[in-house]
N, C-alpha and C. Protein backbone atom coordinates (compact mmCIF):
# COMPACT_ATOMS: atom_id res chain seq x y z
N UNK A 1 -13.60 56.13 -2.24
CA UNK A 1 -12.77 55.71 -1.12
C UNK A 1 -12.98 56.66 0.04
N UNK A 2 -13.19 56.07 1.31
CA UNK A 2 -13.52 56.88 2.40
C UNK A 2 -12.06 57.59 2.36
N UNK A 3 -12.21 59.10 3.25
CA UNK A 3 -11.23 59.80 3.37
C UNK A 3 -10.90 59.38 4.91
N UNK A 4 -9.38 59.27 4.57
CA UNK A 4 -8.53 59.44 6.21
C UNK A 4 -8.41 60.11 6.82
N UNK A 5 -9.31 60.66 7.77
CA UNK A 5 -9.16 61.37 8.72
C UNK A 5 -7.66 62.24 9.33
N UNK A 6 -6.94 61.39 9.03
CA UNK A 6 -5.70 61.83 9.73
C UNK A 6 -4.89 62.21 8.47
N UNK A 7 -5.27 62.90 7.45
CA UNK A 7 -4.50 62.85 5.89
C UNK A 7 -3.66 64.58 6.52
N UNK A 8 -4.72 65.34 6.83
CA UNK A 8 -4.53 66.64 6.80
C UNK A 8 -5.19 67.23 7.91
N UNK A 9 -4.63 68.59 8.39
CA UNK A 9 -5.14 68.85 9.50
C UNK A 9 -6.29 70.33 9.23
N UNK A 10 -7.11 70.79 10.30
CA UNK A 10 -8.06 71.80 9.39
C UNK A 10 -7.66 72.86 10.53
N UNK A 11 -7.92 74.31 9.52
CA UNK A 11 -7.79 75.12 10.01
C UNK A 11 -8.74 76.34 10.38
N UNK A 12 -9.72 76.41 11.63
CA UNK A 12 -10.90 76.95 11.57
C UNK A 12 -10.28 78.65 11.81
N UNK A 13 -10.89 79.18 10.99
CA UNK A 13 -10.40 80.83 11.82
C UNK A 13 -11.82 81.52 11.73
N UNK A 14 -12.20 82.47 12.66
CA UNK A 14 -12.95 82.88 12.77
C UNK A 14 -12.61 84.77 13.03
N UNK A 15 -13.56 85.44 12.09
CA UNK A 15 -13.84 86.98 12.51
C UNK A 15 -14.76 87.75 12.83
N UNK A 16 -15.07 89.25 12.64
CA UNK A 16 -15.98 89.67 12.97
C UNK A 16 -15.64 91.29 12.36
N UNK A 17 -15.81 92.43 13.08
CA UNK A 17 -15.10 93.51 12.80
C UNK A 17 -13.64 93.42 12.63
N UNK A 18 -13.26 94.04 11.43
CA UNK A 18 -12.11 94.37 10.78
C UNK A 18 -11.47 93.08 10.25
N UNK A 19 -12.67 92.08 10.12
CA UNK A 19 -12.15 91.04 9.86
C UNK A 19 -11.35 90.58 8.55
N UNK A 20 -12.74 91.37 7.66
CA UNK A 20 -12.10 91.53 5.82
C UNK A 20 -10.71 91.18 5.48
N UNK A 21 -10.28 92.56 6.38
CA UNK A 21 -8.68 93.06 5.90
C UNK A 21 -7.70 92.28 6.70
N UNK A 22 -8.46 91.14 7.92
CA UNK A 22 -6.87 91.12 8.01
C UNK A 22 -7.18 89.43 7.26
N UNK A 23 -8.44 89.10 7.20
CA UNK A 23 -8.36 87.75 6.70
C UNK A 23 -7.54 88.26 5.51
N UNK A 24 -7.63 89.08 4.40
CA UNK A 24 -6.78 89.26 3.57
C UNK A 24 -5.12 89.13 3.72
N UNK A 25 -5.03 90.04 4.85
CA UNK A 25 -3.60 90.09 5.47
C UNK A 25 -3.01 88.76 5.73
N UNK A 26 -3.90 87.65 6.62
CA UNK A 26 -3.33 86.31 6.42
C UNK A 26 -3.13 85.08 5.64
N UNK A 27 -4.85 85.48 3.85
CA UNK A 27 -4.76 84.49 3.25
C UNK A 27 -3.18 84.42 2.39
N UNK A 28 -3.34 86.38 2.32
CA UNK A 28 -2.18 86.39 1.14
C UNK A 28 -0.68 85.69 1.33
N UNK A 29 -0.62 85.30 2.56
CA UNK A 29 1.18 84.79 2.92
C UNK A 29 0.72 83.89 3.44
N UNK A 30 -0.31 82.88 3.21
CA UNK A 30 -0.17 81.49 3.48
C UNK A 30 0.40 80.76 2.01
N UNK A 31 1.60 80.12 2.22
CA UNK A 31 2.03 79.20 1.06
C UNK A 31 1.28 78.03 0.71
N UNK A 32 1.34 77.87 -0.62
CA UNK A 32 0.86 76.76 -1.46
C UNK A 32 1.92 75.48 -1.02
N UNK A 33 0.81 74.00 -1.19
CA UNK A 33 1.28 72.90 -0.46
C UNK A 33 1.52 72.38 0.36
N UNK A 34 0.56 73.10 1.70
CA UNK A 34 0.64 73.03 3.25
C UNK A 34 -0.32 72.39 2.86
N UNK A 35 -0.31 70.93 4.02
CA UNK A 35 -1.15 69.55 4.14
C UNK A 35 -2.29 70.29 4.75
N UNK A 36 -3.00 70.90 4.57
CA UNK A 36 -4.20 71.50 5.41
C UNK A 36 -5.31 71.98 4.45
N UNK A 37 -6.51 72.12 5.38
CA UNK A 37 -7.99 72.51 4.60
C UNK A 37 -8.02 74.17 5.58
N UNK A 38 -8.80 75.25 4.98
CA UNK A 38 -9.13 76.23 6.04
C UNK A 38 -10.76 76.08 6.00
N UNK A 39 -10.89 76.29 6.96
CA UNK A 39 -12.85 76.76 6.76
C UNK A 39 -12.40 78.24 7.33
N UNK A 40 -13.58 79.24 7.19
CA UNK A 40 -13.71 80.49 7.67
C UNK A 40 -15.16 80.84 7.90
N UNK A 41 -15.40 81.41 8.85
CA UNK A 41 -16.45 81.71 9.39
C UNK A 41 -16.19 83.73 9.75
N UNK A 42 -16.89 84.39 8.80
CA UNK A 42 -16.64 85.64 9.06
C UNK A 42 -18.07 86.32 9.22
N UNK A 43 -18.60 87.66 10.40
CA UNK A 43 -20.02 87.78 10.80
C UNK A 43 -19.79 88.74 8.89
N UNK A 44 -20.82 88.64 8.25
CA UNK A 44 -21.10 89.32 7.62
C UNK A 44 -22.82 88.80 6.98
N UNK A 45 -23.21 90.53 6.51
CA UNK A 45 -24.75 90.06 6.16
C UNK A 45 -24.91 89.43 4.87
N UNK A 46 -26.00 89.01 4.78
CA UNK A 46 -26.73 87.92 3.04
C UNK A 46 -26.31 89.06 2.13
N UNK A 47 -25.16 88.06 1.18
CA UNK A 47 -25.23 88.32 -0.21
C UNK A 47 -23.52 89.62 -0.11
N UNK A 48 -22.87 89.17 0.89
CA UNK A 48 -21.44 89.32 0.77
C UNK A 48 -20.22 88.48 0.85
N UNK A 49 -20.65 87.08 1.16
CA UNK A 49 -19.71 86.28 1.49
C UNK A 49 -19.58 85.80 -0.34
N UNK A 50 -20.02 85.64 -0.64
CA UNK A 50 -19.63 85.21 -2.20
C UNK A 50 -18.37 86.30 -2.66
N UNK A 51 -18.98 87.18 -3.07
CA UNK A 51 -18.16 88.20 -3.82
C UNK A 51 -16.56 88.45 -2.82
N UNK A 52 -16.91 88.04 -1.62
CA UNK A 52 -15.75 88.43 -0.55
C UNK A 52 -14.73 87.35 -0.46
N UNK A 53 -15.55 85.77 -0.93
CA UNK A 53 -14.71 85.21 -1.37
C UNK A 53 -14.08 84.98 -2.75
N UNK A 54 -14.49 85.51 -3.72
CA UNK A 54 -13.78 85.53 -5.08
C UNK A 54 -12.82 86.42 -4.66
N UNK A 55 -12.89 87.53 -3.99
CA UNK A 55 -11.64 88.67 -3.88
C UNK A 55 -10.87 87.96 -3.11
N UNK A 56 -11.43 87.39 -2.27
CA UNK A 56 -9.62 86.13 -1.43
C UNK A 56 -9.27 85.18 -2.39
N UNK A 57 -9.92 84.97 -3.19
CA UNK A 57 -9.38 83.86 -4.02
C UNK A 57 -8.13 84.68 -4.99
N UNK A 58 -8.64 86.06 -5.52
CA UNK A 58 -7.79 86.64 -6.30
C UNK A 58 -6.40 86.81 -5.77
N UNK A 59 -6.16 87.46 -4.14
CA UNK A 59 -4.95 87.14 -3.49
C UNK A 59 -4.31 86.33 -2.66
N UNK A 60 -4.72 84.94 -2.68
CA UNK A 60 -4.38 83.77 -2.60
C UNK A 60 -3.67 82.52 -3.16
N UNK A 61 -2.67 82.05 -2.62
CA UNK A 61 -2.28 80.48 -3.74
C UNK A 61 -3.23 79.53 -3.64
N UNK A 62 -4.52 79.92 -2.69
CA UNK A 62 -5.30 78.45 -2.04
C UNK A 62 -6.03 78.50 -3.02
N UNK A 63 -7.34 77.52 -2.60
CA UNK A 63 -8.36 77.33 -3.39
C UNK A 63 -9.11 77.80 -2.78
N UNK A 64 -9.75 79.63 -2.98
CA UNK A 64 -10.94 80.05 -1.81
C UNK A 64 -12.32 79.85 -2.43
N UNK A 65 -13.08 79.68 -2.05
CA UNK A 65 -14.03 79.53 -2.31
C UNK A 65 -15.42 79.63 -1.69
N UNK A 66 -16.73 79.77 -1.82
CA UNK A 66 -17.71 80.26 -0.11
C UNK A 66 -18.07 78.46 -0.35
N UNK A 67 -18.73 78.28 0.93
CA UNK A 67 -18.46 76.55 1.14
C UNK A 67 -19.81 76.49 0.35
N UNK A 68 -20.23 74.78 0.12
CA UNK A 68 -21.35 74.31 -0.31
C UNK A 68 -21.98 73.25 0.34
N UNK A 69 -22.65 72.99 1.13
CA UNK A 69 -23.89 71.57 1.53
C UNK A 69 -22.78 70.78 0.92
N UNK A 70 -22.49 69.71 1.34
CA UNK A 70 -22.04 68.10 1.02
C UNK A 70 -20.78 68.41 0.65
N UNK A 71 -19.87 69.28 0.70
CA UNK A 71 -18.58 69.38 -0.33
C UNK A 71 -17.61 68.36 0.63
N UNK A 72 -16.98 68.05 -0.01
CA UNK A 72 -16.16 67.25 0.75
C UNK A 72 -14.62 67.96 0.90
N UNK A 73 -13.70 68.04 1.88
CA UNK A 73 -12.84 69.03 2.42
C UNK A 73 -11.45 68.94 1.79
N UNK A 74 -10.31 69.12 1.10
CA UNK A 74 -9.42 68.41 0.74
C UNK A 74 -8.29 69.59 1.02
N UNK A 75 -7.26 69.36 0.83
CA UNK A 75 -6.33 70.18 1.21
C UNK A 75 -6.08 71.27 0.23
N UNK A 76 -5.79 72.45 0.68
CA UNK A 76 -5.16 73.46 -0.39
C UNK A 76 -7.03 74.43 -0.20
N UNK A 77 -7.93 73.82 0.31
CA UNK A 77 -9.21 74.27 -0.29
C UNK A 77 -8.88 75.44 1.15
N UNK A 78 -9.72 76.56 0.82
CA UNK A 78 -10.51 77.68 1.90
C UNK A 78 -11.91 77.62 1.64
N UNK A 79 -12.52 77.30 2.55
CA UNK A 79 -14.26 77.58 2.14
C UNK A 79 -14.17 78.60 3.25
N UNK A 80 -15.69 79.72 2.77
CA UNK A 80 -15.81 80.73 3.26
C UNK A 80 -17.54 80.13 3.86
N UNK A 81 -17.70 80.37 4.74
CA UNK A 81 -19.48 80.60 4.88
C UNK A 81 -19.95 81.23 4.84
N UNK A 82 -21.31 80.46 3.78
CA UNK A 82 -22.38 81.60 3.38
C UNK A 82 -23.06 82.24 4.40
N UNK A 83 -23.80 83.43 4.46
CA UNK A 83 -23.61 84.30 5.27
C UNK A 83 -25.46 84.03 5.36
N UNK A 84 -25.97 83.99 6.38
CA UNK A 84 -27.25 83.66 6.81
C UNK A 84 -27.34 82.02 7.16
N UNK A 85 -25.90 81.10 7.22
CA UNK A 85 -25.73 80.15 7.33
C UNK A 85 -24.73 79.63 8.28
N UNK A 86 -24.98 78.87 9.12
CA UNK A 86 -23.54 78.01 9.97
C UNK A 86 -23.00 76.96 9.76
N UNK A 87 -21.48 76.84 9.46
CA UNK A 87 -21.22 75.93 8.61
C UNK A 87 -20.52 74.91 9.73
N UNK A 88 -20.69 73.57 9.34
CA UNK A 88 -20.12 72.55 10.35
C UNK A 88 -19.17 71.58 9.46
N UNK A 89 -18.81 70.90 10.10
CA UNK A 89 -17.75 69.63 9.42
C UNK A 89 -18.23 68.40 9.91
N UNK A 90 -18.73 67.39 9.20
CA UNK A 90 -18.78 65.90 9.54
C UNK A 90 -17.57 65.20 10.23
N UNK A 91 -17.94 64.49 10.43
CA UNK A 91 -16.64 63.21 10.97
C UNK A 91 -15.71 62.72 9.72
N UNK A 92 -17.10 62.80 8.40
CA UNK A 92 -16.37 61.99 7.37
C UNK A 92 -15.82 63.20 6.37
N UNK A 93 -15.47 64.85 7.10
CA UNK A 93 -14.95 65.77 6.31
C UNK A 93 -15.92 66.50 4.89
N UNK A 94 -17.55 66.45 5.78
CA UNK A 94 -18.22 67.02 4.53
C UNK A 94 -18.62 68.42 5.05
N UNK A 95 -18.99 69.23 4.78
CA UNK A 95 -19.35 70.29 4.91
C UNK A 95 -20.98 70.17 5.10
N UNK A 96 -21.45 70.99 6.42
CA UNK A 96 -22.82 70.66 6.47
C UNK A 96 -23.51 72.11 7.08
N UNK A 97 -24.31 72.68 6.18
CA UNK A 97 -24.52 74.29 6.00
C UNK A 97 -26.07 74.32 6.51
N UNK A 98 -26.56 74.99 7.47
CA UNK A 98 -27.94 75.05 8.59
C UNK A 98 -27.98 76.57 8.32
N UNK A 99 -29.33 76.81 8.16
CA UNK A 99 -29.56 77.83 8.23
C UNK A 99 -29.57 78.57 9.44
N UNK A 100 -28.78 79.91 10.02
CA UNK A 100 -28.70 80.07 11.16
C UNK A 100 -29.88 81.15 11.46
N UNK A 101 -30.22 80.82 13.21
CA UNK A 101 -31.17 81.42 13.53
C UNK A 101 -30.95 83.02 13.24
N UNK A 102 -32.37 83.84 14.09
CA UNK A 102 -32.34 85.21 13.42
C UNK A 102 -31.44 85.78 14.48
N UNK A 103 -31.52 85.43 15.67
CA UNK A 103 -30.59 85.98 16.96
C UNK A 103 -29.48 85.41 16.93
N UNK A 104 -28.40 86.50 17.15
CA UNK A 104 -26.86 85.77 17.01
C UNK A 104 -25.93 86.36 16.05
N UNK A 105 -24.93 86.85 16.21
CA UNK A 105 -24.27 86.84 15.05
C UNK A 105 -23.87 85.68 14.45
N UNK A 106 -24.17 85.23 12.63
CA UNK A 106 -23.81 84.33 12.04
C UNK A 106 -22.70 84.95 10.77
N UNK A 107 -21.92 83.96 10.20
CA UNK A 107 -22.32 82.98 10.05
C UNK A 107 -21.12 82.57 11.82
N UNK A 108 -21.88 81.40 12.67
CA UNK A 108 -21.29 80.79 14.45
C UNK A 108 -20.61 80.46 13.94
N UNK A 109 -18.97 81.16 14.73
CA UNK A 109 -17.97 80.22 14.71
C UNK A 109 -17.57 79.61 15.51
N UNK A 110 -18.78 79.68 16.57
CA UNK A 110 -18.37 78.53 17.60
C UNK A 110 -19.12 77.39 16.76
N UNK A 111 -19.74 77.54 16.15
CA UNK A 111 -20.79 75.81 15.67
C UNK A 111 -18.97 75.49 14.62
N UNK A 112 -18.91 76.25 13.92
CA UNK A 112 -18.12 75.73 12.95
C UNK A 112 -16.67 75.15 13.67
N UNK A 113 -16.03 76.12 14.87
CA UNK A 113 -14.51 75.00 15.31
C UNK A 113 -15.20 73.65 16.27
N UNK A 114 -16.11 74.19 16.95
CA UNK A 114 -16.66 72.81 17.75
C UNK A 114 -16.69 71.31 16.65
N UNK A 115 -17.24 71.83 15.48
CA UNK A 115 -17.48 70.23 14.83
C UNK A 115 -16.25 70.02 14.18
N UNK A 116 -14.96 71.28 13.93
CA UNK A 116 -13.74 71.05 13.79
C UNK A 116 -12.98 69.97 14.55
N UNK A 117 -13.34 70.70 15.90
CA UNK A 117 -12.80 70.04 16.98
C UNK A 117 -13.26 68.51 17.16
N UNK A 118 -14.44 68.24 16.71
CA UNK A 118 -15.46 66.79 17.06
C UNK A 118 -14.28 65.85 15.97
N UNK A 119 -14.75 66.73 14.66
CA UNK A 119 -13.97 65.89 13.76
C UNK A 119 -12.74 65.38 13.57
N UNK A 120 -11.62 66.65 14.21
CA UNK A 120 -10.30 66.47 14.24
C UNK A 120 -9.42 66.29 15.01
N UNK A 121 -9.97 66.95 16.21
CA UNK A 121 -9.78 66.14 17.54
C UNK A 121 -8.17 67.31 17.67
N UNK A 122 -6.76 66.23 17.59
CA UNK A 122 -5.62 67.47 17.66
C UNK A 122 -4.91 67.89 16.96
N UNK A 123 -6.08 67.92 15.90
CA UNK A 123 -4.97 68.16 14.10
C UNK A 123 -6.07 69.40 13.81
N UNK A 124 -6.49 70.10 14.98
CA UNK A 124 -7.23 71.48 14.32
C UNK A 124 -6.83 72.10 14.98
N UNK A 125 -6.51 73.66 14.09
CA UNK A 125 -6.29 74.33 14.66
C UNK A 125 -7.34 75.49 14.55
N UNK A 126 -7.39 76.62 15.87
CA UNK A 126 -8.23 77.79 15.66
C UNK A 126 -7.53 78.97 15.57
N UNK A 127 -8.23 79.58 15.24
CA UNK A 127 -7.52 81.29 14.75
C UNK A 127 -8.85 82.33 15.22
N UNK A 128 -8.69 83.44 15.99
CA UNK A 128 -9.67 83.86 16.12
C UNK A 128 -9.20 85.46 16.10
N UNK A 129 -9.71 85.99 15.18
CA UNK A 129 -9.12 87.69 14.88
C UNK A 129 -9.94 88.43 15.24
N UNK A 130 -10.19 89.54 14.79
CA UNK A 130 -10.39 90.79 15.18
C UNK A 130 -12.29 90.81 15.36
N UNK A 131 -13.06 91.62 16.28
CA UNK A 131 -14.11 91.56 16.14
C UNK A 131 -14.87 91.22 17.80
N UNK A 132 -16.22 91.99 17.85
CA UNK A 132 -16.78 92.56 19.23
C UNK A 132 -17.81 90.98 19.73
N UNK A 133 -17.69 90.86 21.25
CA UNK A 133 -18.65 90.15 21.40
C UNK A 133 -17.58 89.20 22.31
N UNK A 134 -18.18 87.76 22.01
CA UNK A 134 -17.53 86.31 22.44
C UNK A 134 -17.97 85.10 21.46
N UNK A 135 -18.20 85.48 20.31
CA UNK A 135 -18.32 84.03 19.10
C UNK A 135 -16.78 83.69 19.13
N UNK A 136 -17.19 82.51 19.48
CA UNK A 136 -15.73 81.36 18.85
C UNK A 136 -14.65 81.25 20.32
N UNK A 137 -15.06 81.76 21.54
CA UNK A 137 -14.66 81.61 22.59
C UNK A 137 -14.80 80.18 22.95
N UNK A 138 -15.68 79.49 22.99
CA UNK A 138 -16.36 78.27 23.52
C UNK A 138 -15.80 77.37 22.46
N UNK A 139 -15.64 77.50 20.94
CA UNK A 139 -15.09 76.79 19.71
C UNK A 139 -13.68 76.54 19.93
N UNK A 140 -12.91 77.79 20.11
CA UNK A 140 -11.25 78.23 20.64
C UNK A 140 -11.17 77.08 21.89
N UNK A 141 -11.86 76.85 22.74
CA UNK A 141 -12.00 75.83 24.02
C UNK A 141 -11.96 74.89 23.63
N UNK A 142 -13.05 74.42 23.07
CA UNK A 142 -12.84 72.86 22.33
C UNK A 142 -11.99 72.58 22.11
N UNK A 143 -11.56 73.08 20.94
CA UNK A 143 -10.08 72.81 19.86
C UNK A 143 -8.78 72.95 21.12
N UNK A 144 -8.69 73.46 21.57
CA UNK A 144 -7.25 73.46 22.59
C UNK A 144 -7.99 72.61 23.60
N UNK A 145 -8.92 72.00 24.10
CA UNK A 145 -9.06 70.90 25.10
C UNK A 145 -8.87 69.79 24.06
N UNK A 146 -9.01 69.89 22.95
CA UNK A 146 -9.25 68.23 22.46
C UNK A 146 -7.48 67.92 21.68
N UNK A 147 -6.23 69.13 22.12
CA UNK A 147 -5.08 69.17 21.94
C UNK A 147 -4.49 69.59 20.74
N UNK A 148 -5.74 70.59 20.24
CA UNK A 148 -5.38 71.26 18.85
C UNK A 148 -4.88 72.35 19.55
N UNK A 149 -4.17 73.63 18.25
CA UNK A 149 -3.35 74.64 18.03
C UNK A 149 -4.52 75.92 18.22
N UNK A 150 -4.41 76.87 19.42
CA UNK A 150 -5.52 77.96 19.05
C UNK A 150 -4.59 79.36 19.19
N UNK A 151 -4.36 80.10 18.41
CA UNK A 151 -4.03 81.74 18.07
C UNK A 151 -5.20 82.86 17.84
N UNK A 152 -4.57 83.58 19.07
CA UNK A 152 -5.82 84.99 18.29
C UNK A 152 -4.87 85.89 18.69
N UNK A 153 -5.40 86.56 17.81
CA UNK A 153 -4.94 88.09 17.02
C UNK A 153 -4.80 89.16 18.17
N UNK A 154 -3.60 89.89 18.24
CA UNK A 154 -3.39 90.58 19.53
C UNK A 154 -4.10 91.78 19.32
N UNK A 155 -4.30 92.52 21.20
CA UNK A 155 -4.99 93.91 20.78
C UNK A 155 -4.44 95.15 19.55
N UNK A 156 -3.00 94.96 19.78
CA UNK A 156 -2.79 95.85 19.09
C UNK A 156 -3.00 96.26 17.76
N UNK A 157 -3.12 95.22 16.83
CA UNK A 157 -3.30 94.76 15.79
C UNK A 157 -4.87 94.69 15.22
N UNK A 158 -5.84 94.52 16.68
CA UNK A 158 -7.27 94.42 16.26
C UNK A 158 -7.84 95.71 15.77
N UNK A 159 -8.79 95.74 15.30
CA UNK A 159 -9.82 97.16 15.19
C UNK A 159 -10.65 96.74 16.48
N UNK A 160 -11.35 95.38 16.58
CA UNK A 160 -12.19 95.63 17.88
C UNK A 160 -11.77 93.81 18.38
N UNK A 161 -10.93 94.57 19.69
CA UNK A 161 -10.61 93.50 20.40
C UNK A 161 -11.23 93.27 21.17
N UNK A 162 -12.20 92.28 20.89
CA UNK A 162 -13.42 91.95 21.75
C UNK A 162 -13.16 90.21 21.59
N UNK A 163 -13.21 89.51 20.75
CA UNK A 163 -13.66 87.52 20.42
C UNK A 163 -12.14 87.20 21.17
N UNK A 164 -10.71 87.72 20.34
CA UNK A 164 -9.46 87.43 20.59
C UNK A 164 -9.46 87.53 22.48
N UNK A 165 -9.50 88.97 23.08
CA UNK A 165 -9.55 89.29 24.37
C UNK A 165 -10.32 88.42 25.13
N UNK A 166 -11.70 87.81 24.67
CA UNK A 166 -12.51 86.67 25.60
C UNK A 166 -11.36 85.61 25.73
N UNK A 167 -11.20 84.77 24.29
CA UNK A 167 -10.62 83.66 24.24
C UNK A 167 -9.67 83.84 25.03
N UNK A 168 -8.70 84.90 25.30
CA UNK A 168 -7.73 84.76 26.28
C UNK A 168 -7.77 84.67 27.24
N UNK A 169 -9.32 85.89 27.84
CA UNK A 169 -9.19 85.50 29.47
C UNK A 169 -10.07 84.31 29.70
N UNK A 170 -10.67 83.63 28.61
CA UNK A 170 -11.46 82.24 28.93
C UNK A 170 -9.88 80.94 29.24
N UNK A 171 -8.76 81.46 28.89
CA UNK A 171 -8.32 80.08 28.58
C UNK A 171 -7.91 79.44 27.26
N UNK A 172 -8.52 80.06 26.07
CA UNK A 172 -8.24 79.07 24.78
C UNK A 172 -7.74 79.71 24.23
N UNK A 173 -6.63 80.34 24.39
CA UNK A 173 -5.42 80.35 23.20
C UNK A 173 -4.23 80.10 23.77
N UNK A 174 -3.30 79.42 22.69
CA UNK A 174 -2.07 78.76 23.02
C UNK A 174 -0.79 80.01 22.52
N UNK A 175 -1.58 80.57 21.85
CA UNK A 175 -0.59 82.02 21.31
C UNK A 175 -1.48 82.93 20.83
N UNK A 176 -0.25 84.48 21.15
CA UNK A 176 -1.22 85.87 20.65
C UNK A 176 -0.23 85.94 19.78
N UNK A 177 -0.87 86.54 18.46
CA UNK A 177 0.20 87.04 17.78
C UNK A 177 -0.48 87.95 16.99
N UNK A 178 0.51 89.32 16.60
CA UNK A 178 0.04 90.19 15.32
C UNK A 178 -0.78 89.83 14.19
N UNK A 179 -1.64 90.66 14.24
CA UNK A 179 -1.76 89.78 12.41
C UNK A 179 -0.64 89.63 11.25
N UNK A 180 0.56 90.35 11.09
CA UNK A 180 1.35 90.51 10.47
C UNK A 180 2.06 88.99 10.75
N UNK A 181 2.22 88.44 11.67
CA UNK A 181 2.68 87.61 12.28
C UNK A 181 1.77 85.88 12.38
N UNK A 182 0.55 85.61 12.29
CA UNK A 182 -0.19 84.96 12.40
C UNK A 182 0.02 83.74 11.13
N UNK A 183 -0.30 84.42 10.09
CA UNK A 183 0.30 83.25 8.84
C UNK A 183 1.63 82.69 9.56
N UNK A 184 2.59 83.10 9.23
CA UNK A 184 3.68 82.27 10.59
C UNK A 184 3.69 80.89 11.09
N UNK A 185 2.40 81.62 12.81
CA UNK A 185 2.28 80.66 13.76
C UNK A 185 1.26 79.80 13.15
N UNK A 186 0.57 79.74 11.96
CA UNK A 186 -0.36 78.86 11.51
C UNK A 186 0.58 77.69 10.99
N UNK A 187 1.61 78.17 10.37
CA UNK A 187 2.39 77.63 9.42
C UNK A 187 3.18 76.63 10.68
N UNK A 188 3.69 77.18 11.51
CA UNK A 188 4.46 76.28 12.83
C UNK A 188 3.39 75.39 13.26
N UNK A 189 1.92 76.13 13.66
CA UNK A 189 1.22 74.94 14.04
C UNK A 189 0.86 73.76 13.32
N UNK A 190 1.21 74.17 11.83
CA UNK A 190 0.71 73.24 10.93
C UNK A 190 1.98 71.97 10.61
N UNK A 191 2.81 72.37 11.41
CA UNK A 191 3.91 70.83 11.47
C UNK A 191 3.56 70.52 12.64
N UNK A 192 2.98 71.38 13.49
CA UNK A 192 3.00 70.23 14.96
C UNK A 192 2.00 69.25 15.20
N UNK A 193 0.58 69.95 14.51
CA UNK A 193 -0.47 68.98 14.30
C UNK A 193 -0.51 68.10 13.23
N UNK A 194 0.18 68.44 12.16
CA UNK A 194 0.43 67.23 10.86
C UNK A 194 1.28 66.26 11.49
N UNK A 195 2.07 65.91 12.47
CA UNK A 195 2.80 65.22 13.05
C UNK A 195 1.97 64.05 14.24
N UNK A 196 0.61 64.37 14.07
CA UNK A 196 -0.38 63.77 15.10
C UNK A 196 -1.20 63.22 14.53
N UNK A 197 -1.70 62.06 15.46
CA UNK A 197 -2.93 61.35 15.39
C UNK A 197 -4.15 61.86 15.50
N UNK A 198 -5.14 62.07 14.66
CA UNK A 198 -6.14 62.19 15.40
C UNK A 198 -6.44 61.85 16.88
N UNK A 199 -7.09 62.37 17.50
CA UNK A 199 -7.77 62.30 19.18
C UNK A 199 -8.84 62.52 19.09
């Protein structure tokens, strides 16, 4: 049976430096039975995103896991991306894993909220934490032009406030908040966009 688009809403977050610890900091106080999928897109090199996701899985109620080619998205799941890879989302909620070029930090989390955004239109939300550069600035845009939920992680709270600080002075975030604080506003955004139609 084709999946309904509008069942559940997704939640792209993206990191970089100091990202590890606070993705930890936010998987651990997200509650079990929130209508939502997460993807994660964190820069790290080949042959750490596995092991980095069994350790979120250990302090988690979700289902973490590093993503796979064709998986199909369902709620309660976290996929992590494999790391020498950019992970995207279909229309029809499959997971679709490209090997990413050699220039760039991967695994893009602008490739990964953009096809969030394609797919989900205003039932996605972005999260963009700690970490140097501007990945996921242009992704954070999408998702809040197409009337999704975007949060990034305040300076104070960052190790390197560099992705969060773009997205703000670009325009795409709808809230700053602590990391201490972030599970929270995910959790608020996650009734305002479960309450919507796709767009």
């Amino acid at each position: 049976m084709k999946r309904n688009e509008n069942e559940f809403a997704v939640v792209a977050v993206g990191a970089s430096a100091g990202g590890p610890s606070a993705l930890e900091q936010v998987l651990s106080k997200i509650p079990e039975g929130l209508r939502a999928a997460f993807v994660i897109s964190q820069h790290m090199p080949n042959g750490f995103t596995k092991a980095f996701a069994e350790r979120l899985a250990e302090i988690s109620k979700l289902n973490v896991k590093e993503a796979e080619d064709g998986h199909v998205i369902r709620t309660g799941d976290v996929l992590i991306a494999p790391a020498g890879y950019n992970m995207g989302i279909s229309r029809g909620g499959r997971i679709q894993l490209r090997k990413a070029e050699v220039t760039g930090p991967s695994p893009s989390i602008d490739t990964m909220m953009q096809s969030v955004a394609d797919a989900y239109g205003s039932r996605s939300i972005g999260v963009l934490l700690t970490g140097m550069l501007t990945d996921g600035v242009v992704g954070m845009k999408a998702i809040k032009d197409r009337g999704g939920v975007t949060i990034v992680q305040d300076e104070a709270s960052s190790v390197v406030y560099g992705m969060p600080k773009a997205a703000l002075e670009a325009g795409a975030a709808n809230y700053v908040a602590a990391i201490s604080d972030i599970p929270n506003k995910i959790v608020i955004a996650l009734t305002i966009t479960n309450g919507r139609k796709n767009s």
